[in-house]
PDB file of N, CA and C in Angstrom:
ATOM      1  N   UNK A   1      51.974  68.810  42.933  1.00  0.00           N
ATOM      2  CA  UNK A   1      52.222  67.433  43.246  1.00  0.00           C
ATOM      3  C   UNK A   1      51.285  66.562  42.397  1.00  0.00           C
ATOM      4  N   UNK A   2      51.972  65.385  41.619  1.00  0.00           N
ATOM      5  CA  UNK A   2      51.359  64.583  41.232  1.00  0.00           C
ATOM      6  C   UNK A   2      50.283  63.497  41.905  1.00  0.00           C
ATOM      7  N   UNK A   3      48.694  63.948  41.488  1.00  0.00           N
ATOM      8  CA  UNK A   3      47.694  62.378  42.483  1.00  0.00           C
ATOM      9  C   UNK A   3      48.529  61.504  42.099  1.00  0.00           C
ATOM     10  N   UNK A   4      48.251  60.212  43.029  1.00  0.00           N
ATOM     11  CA  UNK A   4      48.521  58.892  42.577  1.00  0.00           C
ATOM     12  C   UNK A   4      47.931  57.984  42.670  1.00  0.00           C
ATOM     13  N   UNK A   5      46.201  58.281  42.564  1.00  0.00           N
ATOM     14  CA  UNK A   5      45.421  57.772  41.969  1.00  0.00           C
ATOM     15  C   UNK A   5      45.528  57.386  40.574  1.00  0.00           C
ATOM     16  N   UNK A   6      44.720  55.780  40.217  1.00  0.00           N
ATOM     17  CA  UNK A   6      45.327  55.205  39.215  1.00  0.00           C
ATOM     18  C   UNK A   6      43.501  55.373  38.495  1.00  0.00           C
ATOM     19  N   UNK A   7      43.480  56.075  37.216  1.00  0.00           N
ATOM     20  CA  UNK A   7      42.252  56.355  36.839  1.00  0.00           C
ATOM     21  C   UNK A   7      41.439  54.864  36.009  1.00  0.00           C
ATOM     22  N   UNK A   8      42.678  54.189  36.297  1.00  0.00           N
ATOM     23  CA  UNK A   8      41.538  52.830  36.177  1.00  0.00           C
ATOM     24  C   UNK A   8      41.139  51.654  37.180  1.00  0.00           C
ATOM     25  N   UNK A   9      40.999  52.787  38.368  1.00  0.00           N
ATOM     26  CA  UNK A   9      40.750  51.784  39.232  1.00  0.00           C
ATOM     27  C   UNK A   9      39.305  52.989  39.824  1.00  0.00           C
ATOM     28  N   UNK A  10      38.181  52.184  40.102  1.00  0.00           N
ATOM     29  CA  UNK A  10      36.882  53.027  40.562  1.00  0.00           C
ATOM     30  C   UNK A  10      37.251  53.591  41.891  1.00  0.00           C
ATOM     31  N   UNK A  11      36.471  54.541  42.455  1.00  0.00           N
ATOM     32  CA  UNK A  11      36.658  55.185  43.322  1.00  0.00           C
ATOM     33  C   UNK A  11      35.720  53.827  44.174  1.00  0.00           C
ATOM     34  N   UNK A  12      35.634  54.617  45.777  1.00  0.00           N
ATOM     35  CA  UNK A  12      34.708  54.174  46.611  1.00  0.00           C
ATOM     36  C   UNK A  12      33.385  54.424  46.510  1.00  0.00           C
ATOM     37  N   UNK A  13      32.499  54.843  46.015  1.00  0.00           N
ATOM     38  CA  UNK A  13      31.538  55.921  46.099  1.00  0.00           C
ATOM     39  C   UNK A  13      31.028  55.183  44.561  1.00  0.00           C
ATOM     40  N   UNK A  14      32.004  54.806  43.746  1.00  0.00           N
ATOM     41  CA  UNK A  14      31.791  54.049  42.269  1.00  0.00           C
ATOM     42  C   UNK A  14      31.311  52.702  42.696  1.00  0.00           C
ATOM     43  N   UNK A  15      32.054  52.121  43.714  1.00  0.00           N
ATOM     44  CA  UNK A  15      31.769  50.496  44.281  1.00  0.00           C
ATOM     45  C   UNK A  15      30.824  50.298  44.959  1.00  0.00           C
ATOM     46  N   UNK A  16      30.188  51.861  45.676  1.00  0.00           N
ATOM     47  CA  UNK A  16      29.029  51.409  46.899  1.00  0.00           C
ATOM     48  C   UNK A  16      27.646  51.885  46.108  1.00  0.00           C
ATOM     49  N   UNK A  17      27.766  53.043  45.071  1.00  0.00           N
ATOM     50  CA  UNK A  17      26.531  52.736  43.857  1.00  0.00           C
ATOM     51  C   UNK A  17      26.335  51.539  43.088  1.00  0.00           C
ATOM     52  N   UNK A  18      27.498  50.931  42.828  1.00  0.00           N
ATOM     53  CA  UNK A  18      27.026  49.632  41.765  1.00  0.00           C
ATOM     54  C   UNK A  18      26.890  48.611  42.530  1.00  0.00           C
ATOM     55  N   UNK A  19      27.076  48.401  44.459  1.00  0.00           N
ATOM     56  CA  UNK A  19      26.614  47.506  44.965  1.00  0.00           C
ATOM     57  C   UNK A  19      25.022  47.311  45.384  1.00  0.00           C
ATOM     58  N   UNK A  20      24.428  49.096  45.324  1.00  0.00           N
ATOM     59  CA  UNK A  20      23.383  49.245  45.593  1.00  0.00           C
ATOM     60  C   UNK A  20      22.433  49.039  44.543  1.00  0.00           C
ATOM     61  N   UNK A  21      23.037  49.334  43.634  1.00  0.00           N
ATOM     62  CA  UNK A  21      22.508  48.897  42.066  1.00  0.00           C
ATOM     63  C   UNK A  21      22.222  47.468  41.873  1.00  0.00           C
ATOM     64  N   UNK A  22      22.824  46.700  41.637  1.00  0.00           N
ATOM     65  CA  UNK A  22      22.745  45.351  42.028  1.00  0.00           C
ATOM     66  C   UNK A  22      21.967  44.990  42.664  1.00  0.00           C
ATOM     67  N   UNK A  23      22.085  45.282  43.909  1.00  0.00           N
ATOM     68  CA  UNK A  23      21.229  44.652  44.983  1.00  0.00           C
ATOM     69  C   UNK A  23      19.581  45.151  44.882  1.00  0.00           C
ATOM     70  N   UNK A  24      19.361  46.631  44.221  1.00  0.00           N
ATOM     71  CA  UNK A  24      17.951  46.954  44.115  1.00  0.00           C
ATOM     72  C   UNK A  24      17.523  45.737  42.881  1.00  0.00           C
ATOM     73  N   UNK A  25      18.694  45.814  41.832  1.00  0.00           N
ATOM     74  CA  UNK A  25      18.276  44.782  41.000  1.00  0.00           C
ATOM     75  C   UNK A  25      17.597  43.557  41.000  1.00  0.00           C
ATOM     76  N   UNK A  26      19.102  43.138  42.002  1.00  0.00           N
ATOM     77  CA  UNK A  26      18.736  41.396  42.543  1.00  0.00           C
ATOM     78  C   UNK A  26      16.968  41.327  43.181  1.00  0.00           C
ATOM     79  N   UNK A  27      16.861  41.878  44.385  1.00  0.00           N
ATOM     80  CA  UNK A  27      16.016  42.543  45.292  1.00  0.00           C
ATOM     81  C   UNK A  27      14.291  42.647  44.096  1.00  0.00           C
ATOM     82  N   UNK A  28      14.307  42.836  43.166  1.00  0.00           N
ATOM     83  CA  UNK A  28      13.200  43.873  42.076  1.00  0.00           C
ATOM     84  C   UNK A  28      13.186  41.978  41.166  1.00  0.00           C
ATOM     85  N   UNK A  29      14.438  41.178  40.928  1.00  0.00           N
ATOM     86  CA  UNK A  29      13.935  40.218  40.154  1.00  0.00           C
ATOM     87  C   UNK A  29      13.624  38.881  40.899  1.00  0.00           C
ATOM     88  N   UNK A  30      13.582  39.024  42.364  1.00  0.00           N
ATOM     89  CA  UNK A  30      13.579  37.769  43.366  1.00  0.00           C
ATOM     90  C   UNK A  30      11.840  38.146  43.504  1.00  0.00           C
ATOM     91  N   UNK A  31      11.498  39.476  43.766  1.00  0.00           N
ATOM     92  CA  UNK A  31      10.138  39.808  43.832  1.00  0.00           C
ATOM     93  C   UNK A  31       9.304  39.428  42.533  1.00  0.00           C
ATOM     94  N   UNK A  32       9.505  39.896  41.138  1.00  0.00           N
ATOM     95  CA  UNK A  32       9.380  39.246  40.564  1.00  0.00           C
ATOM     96  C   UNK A  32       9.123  37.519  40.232  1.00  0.00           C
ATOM     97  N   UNK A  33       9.803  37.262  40.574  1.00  0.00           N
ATOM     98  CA  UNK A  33       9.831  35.529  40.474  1.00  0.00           C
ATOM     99  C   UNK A  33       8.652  35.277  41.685  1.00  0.00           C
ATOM    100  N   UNK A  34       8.571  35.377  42.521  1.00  0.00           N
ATOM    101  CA  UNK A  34       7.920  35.294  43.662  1.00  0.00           C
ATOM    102  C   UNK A  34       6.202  35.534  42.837  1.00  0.00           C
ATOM    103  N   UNK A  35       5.939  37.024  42.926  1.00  0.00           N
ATOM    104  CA  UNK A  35       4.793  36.945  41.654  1.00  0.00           C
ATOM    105  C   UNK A  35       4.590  35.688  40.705  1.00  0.00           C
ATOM    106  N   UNK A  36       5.616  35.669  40.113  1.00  0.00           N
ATOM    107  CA  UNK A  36       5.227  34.826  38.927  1.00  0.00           C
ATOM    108  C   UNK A  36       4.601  33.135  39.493  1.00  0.00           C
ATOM    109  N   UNK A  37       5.422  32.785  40.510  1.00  0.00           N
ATOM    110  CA  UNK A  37       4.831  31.877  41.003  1.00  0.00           C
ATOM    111  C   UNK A  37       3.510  31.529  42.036  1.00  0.00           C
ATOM    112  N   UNK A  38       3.152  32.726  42.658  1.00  0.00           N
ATOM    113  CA  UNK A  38       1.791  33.101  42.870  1.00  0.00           C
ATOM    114  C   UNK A  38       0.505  33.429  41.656  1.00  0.00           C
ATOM    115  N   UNK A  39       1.491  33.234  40.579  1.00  0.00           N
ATOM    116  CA  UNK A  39       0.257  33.946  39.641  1.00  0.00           C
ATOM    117  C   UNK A  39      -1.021  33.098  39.041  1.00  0.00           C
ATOM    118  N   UNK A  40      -1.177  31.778  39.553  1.00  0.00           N
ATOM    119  CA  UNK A  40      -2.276  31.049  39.271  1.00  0.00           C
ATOM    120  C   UNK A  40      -2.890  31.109  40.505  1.00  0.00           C
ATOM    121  N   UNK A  41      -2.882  31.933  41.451  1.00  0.00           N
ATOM    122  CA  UNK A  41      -3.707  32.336  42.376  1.00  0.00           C
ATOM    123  C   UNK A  41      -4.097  33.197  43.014  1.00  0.00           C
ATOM    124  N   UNK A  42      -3.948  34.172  41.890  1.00  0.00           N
ATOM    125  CA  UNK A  42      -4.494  35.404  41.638  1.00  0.00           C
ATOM    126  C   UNK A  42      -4.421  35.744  39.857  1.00  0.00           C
ATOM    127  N   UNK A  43      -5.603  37.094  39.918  1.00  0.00           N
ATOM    128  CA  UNK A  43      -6.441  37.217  39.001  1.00  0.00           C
ATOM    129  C   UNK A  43      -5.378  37.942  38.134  1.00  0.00           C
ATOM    130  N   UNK A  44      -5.059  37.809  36.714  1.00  0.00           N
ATOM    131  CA  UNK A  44      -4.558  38.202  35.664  1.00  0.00           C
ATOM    132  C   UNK A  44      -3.678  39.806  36.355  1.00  0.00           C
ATOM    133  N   UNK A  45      -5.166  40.552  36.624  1.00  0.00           N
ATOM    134  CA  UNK A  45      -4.684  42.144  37.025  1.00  0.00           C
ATOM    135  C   UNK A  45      -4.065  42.225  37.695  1.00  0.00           C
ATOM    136  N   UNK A  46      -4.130  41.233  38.815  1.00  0.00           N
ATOM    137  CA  UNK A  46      -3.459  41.604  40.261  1.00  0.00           C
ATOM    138  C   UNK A  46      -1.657  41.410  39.512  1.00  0.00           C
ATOM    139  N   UNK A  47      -1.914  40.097  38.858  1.00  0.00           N
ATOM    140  CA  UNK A  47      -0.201  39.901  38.821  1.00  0.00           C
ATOM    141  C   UNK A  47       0.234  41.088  37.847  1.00  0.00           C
ATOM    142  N   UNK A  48      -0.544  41.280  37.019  1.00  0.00           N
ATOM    143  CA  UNK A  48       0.054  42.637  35.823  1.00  0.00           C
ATOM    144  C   UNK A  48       0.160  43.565  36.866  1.00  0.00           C
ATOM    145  N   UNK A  49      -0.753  43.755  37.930  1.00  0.00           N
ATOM    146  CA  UNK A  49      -0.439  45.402  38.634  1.00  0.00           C
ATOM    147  C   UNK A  49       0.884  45.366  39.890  1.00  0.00           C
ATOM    148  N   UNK A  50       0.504  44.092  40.585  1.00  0.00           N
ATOM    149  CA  UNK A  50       2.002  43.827  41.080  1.00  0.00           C
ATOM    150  C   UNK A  50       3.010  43.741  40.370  1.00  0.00           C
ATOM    151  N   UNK A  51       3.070  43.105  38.983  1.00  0.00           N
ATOM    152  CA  UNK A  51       4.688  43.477  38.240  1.00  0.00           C
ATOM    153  C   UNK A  51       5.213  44.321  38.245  1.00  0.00           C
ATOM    154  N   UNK A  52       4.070  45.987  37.689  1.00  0.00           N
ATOM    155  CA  UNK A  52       4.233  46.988  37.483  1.00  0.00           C
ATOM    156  C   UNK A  52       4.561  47.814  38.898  1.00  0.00           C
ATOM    157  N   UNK A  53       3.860  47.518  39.841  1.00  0.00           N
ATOM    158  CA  UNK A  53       4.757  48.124  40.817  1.00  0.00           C
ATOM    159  C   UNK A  53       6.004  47.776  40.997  1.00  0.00           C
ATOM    160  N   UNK A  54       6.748  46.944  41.029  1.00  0.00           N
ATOM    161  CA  UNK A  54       7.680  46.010  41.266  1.00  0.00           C
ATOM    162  C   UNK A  54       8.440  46.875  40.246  1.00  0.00           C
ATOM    163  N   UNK A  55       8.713  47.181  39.305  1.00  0.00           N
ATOM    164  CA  UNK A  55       9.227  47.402  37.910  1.00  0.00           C
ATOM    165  C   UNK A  55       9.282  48.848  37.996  1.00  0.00           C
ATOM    166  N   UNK A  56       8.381  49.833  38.533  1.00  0.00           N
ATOM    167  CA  UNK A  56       7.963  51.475  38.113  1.00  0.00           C
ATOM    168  C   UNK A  56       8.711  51.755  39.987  1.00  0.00           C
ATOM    169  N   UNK A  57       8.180  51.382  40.336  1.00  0.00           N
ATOM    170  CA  UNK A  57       8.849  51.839  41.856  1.00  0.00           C
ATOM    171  C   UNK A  57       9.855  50.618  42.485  1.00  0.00           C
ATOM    172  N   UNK A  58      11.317  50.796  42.267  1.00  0.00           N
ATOM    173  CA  UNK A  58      12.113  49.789  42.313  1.00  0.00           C
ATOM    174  C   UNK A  58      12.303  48.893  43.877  1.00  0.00           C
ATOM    175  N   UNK A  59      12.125  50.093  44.697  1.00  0.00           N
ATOM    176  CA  UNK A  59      12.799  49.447  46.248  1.00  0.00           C
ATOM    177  C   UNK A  59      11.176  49.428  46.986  1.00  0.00           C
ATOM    178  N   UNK A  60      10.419  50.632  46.851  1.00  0.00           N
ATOM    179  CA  UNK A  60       9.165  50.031  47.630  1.00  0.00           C
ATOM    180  C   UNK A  60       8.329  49.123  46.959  1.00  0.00           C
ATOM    181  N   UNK A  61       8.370  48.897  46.002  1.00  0.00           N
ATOM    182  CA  UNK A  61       7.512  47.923  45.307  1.00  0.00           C
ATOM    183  C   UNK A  61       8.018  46.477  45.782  1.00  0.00           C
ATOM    184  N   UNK A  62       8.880  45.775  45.947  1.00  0.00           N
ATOM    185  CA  UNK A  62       8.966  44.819  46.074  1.00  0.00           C
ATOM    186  C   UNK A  62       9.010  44.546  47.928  1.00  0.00           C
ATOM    187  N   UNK A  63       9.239  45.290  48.044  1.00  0.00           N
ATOM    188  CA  UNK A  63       9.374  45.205  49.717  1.00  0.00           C
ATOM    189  C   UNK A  63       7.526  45.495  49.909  1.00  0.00           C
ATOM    190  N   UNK A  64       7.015  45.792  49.109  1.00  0.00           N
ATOM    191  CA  UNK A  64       5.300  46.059  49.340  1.00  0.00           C
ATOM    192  C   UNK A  64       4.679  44.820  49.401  1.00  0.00           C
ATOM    193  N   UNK A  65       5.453  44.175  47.978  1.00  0.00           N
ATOM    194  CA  UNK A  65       5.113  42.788  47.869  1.00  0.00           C
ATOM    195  C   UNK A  65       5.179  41.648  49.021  1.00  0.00           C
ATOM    196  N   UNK A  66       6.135  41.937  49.241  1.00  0.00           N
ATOM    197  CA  UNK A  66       7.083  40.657  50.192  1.00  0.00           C
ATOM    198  C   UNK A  66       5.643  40.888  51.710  1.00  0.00           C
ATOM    199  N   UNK A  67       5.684  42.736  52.113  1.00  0.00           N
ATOM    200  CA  UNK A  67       4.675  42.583  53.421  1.00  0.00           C
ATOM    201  C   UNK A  67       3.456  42.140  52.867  1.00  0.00           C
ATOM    202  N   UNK A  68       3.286  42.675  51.936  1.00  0.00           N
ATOM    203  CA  UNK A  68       1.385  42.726  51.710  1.00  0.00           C
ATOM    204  C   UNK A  68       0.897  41.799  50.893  1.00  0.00           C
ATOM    205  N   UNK A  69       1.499  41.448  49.858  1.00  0.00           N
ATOM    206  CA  UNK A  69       1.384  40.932  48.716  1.00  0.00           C
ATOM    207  C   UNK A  69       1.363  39.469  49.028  1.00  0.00           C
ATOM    208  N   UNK A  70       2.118  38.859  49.203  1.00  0.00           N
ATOM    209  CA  UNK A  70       2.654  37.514  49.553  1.00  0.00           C
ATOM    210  C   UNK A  70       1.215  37.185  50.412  1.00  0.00           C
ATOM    211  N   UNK A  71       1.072  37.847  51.872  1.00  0.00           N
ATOM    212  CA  UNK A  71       0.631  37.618  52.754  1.00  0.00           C
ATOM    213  C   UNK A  71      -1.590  37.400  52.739  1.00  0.00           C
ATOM    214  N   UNK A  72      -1.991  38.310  51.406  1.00  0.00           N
ATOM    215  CA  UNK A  72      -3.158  38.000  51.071  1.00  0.00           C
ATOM    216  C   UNK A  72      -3.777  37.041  50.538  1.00  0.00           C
ATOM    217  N   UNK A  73      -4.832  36.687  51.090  1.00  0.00           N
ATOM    218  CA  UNK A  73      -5.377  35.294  50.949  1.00  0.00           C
ATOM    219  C   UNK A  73      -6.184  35.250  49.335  1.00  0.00           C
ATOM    220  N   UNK A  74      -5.767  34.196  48.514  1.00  0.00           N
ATOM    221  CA  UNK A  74      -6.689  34.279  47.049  1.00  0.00           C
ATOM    222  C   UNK A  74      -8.014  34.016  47.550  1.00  0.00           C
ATOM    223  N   UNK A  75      -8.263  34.662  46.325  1.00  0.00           N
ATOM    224  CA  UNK A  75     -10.052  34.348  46.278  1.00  0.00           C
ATOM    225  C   UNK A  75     -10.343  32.631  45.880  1.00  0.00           C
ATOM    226  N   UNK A  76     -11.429  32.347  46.774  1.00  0.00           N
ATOM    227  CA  UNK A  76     -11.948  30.739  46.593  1.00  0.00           C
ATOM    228  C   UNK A  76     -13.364  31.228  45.605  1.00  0.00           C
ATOM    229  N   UNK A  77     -12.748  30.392  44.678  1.00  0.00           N
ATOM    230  CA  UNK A  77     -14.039  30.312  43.603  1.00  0.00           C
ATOM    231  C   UNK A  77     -15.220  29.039  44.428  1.00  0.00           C
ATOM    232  N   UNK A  78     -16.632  29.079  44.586  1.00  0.00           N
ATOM    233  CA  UNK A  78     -17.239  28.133  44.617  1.00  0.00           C
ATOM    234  C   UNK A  78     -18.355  28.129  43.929  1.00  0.00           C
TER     235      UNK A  78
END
């Protein structure tokens, strides 16, 4: 018996990886941005080492950010 599946149409399993894809994406460049706009209040390293988490570990890195990151108080120069 002939499938009658049409081989140019993605499977299910094709649509729920490239939604997850996406979304780690979206998810990895909203964290990003977030950094970048904290980054005059904190020290050079911190934002280079938060990027790099953000960037090297895709889904806990930014969700690290969002609890921990966000939530620490800068240093007061006096």
């Amino acid at each position: 018996m002939i499938s009658e599946v049409s081989p140019l149409l993605p499977t299910t399993y094709d649509v729920a990886w490239t939604v997850v894809a996406v979304a780690t994406l979206a998810f990895a460049v909203v964290a990003l941005v977030s950094v970048a706009r904290r980054a005059s209040l904190m020290s050079s390293s911190a934002v280079a080492l938060w990027c790099l988490l953000i960037l090297v570990v895709p889904v806990v890195g930014p969700v690290m950010w969002f609890v921990a990151g966000k939530r620490a108080r800068p240093a007061t120069v006096s």
